[in-house]
PDB file of N, CA and C in Angstrom:
ATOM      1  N   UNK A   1    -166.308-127.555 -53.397  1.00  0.00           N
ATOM      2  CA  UNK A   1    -166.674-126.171 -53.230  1.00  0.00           C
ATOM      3  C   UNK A   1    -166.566-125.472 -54.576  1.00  0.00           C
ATOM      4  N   UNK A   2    -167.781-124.632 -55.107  1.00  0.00           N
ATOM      5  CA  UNK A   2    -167.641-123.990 -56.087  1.00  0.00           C
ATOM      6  C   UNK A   2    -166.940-122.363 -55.802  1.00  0.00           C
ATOM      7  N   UNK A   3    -166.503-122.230 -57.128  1.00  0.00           N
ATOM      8  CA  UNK A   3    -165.920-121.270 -57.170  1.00  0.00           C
ATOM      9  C   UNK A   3    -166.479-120.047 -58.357  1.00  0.00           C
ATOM     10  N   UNK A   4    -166.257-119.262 -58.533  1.00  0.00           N
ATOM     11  CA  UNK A   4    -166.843-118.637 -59.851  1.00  0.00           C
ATOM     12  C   UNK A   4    -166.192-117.079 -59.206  1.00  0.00           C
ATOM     13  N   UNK A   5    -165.691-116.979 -60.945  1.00  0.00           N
ATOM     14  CA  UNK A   5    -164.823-115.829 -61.383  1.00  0.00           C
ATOM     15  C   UNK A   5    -165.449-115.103 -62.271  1.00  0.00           C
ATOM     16  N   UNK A   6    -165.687-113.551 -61.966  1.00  0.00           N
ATOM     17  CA  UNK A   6    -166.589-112.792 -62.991  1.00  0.00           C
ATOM     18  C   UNK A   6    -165.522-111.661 -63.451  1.00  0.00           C
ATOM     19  N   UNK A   7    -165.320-111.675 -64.635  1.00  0.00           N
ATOM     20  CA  UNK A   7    -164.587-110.861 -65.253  1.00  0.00           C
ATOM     21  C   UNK A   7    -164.933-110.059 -65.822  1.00  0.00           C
ATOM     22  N   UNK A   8    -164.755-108.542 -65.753  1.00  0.00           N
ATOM     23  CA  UNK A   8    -165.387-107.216 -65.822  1.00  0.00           C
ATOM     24  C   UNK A   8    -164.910-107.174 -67.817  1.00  0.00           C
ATOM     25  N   UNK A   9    -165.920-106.463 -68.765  1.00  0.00           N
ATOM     26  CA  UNK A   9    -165.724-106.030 -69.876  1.00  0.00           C
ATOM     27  C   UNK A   9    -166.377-104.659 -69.823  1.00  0.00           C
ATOM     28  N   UNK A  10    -165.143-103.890 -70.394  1.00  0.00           N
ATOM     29  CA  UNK A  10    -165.529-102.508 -70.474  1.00  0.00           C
ATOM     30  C   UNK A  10    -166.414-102.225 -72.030  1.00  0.00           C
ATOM     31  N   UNK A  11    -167.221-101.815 -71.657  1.00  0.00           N
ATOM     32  CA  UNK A  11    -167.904-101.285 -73.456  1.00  0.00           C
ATOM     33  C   UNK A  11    -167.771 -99.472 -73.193  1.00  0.00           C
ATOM     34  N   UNK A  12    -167.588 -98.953 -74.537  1.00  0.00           N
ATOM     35  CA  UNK A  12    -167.530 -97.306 -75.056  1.00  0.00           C
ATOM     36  C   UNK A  12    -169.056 -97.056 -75.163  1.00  0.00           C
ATOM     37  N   UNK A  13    -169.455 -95.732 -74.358  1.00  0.00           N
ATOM     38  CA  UNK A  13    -170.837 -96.368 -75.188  1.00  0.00           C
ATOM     39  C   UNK A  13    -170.374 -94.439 -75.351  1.00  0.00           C
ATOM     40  N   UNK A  14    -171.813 -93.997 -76.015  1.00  0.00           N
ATOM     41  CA  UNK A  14    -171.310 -92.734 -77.060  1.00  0.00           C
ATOM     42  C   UNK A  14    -173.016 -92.516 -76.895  1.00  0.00           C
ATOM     43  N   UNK A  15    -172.948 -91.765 -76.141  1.00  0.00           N
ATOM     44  CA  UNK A  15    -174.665 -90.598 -76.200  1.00  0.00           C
ATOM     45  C   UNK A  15    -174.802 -89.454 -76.993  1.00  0.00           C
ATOM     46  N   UNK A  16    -175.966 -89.213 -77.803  1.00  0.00           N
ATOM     47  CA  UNK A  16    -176.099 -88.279 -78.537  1.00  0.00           C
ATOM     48  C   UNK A  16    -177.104 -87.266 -78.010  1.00  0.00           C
ATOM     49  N   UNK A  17    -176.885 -85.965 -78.359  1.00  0.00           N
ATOM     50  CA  UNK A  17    -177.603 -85.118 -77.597  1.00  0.00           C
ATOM     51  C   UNK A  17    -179.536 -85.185 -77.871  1.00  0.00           C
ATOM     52  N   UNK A  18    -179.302 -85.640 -78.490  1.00  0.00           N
ATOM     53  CA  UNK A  18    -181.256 -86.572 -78.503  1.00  0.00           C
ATOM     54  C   UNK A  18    -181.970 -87.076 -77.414  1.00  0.00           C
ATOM     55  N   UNK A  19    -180.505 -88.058 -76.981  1.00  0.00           N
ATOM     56  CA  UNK A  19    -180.811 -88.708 -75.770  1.00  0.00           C
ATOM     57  C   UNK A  19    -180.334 -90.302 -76.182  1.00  0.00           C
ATOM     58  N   UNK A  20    -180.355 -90.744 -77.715  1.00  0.00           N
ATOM     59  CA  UNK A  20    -179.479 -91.848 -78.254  1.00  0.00           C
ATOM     60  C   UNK A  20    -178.696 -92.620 -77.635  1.00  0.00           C
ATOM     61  N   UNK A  21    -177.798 -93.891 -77.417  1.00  0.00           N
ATOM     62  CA  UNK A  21    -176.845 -94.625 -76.683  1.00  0.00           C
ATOM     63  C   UNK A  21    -176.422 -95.339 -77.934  1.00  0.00           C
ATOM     64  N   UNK A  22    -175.425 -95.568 -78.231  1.00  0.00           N
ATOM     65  CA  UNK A  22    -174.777 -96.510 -78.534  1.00  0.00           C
ATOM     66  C   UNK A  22    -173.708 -97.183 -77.854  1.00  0.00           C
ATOM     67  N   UNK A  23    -173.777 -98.555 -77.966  1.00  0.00           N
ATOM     68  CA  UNK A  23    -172.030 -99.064 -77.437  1.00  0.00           C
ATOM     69  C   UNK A  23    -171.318 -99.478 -78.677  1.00  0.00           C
ATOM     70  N   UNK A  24    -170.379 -98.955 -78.560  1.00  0.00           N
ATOM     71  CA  UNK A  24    -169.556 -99.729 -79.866  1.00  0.00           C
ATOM     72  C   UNK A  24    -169.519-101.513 -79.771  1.00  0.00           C
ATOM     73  N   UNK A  25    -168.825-101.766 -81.193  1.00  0.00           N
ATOM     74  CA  UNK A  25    -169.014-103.314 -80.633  1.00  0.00           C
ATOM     75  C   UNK A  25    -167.587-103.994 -80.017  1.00  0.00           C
ATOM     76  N   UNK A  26    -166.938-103.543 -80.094  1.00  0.00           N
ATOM     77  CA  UNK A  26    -165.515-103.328 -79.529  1.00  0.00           C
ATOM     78  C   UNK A  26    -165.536-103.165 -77.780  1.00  0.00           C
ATOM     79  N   UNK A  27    -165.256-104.322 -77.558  1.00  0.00           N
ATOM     80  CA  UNK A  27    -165.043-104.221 -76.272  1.00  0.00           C
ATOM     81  C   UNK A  27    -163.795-103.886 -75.271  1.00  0.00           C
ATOM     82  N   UNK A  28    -163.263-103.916 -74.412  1.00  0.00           N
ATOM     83  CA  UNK A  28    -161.704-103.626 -73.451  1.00  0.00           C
ATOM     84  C   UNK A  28    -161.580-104.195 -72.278  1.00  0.00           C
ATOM     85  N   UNK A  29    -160.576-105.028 -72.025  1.00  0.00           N
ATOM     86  CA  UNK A  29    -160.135-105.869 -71.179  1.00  0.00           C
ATOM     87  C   UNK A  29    -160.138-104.759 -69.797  1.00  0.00           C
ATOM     88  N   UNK A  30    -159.869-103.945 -70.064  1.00  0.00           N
ATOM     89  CA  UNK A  30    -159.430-102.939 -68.518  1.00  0.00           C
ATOM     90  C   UNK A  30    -159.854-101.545 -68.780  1.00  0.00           C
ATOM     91  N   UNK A  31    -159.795-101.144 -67.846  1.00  0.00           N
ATOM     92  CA  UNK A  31    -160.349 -99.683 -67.886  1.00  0.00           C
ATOM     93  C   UNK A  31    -160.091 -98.305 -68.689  1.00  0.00           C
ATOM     94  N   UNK A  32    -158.714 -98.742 -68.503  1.00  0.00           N
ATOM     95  CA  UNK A  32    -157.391 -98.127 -68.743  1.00  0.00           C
ATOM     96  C   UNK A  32    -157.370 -97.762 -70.679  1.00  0.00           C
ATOM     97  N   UNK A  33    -157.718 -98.946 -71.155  1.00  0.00           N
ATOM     98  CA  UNK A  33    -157.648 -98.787 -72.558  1.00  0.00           C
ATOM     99  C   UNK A  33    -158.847 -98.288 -72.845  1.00  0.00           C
ATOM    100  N   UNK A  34    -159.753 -98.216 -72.436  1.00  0.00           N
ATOM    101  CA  UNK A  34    -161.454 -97.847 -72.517  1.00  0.00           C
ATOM    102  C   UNK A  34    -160.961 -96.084 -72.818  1.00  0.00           C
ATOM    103  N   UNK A  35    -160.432 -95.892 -71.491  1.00  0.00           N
ATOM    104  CA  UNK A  35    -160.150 -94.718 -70.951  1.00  0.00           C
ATOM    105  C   UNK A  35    -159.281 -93.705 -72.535  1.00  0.00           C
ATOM    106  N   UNK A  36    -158.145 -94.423 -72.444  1.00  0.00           N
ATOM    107  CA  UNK A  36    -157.250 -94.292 -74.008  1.00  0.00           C
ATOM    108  C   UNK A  36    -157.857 -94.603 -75.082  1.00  0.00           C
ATOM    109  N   UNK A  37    -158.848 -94.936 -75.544  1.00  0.00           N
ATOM    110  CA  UNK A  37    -159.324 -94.853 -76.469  1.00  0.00           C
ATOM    111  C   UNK A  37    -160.433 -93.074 -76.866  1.00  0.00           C
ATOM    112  N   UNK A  38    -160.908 -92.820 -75.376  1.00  0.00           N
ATOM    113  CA  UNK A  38    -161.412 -91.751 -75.343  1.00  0.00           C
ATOM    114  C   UNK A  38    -160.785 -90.278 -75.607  1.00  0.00           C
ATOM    115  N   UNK A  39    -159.940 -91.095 -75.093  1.00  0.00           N
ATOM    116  CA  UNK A  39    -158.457 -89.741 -74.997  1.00  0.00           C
ATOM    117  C   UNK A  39    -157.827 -89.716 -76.688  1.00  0.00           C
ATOM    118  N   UNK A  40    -158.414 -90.855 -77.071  1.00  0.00           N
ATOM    119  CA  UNK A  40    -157.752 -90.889 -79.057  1.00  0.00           C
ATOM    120  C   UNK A  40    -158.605 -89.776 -79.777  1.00  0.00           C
ATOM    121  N   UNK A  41    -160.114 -90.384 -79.043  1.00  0.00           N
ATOM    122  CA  UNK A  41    -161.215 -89.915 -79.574  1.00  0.00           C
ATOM    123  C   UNK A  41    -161.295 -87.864 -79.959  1.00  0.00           C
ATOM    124  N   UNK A  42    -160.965 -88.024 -78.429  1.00  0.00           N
ATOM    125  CA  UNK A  42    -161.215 -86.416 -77.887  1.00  0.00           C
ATOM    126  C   UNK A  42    -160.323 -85.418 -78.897  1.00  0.00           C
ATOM    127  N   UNK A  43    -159.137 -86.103 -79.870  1.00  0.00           N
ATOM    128  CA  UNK A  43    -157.840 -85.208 -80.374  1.00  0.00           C
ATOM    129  C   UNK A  43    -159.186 -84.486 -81.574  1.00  0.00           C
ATOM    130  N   UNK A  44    -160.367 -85.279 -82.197  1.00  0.00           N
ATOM    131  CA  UNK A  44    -160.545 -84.563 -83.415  1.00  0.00           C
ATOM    132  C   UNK A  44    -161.894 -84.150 -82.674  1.00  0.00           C
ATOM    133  N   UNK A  45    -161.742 -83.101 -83.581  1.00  0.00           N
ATOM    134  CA  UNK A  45    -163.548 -81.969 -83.421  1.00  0.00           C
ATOM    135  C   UNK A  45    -164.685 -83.057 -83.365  1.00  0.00           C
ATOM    136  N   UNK A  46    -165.414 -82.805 -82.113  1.00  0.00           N
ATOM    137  CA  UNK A  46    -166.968 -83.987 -81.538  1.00  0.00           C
ATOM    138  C   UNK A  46    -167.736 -82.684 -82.196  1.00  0.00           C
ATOM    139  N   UNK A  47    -169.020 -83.155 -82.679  1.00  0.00           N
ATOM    140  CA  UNK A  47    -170.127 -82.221 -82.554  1.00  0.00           C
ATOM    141  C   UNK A  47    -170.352 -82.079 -80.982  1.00  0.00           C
ATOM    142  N   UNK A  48    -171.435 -81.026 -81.074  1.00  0.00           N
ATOM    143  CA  UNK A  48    -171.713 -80.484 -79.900  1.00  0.00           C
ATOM    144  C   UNK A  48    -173.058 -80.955 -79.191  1.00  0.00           C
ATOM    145  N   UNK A  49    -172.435 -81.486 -77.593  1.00  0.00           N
ATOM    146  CA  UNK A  49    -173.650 -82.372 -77.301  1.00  0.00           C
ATOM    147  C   UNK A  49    -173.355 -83.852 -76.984  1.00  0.00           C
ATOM    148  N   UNK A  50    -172.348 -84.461 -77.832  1.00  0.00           N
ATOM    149  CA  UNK A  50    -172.212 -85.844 -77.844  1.00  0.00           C
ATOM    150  C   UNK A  50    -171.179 -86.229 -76.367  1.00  0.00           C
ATOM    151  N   UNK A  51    -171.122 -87.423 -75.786  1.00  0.00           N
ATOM    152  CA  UNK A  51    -170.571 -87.910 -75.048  1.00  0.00           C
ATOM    153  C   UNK A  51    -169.902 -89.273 -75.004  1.00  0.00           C
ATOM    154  N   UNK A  52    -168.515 -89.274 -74.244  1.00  0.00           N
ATOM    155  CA  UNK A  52    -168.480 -90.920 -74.287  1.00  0.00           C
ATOM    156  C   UNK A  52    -168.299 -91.525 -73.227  1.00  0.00           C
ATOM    157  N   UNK A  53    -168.105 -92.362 -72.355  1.00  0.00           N
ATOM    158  CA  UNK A  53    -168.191 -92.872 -71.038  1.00  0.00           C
ATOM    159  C   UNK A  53    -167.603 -94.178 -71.187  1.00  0.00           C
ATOM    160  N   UNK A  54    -167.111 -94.859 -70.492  1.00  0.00           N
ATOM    161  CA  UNK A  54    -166.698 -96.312 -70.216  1.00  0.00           C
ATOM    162  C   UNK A  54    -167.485 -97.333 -69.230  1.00  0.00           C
ATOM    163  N   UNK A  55    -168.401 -97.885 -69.523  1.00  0.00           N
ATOM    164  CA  UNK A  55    -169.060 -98.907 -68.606  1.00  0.00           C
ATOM    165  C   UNK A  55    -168.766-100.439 -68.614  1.00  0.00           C
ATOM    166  N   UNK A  56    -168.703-100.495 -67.412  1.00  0.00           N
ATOM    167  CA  UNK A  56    -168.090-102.308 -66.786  1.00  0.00           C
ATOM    168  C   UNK A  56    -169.496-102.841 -67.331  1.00  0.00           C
ATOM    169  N   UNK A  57    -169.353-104.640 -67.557  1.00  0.00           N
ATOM    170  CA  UNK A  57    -170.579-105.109 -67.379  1.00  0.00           C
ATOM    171  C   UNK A  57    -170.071-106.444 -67.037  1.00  0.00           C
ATOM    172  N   UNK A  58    -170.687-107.455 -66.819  1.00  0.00           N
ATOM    173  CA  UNK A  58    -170.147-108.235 -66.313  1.00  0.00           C
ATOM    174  C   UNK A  58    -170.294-109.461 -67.522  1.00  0.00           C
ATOM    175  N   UNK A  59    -168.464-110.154 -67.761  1.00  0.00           N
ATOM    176  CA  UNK A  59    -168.769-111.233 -69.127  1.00  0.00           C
ATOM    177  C   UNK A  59    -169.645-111.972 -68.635  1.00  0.00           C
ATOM    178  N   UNK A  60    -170.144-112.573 -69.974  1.00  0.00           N
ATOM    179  CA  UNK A  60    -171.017-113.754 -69.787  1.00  0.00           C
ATOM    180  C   UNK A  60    -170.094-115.511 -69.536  1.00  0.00           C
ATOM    181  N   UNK A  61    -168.677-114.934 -69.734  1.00  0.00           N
ATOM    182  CA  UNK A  61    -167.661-116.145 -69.395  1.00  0.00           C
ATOM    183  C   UNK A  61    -167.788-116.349 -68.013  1.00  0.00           C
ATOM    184  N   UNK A  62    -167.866-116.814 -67.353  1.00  0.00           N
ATOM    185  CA  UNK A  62    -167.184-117.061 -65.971  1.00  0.00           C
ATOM    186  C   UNK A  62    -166.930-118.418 -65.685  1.00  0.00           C
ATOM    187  N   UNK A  63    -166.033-118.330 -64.799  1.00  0.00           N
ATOM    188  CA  UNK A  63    -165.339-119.592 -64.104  1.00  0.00           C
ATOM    189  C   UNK A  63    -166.162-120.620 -63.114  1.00  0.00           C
ATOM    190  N   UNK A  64    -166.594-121.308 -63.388  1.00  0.00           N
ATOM    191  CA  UNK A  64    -167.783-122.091 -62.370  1.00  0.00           C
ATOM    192  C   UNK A  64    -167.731-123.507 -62.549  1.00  0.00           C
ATOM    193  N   UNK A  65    -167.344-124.301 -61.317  1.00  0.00           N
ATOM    194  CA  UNK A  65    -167.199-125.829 -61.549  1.00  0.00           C
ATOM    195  C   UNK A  65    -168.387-126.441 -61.134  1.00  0.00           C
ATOM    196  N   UNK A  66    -169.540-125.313 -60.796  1.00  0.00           N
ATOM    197  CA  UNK A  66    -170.388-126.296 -60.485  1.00  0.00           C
ATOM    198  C   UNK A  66    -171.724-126.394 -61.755  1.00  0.00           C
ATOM    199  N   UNK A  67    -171.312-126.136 -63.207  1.00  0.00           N
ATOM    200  CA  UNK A  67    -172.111-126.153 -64.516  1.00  0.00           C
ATOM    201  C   UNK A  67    -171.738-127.397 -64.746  1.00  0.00           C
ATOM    202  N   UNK A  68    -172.351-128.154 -64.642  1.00  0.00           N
ATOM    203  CA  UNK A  68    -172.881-129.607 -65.012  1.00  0.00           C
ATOM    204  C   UNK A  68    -173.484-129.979 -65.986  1.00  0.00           C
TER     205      UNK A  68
END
């Protein structure tokens, strides 16, 4: 019986009021630090307009015994 484990990676991504996306290349094991990193972010003056968000995606690692 196969099994397969998908393990969530958080990316920062950072919208500009254009309409722009970036993700940083820095990724985060959990939400939590995604989250704290935003909260680092937020201490100095953002221009006006910009945003940051935390999105799951799914690694490209996973656990699967049935890859042959």
């Amino acid at each position: 019986m196969a099994s397969t484990t998908v393990a969530l990676v958080w990316y920062l991504i950072i919208a500009g009021p254009g309409g722009g996306m970036v993700a940083l290349p820095s990724t985060f094991d959990k939400r939590e630090q995604c989250t704290a990193a935003i909260a680092e972010y937020q201490k100095q003056p953002t221009p006006a307009g910009w945003s940051l968000q935390c999105v799951p995606s799914a690694s490209p690692f996973t656990d699967s015994s049935s890859a042959d």
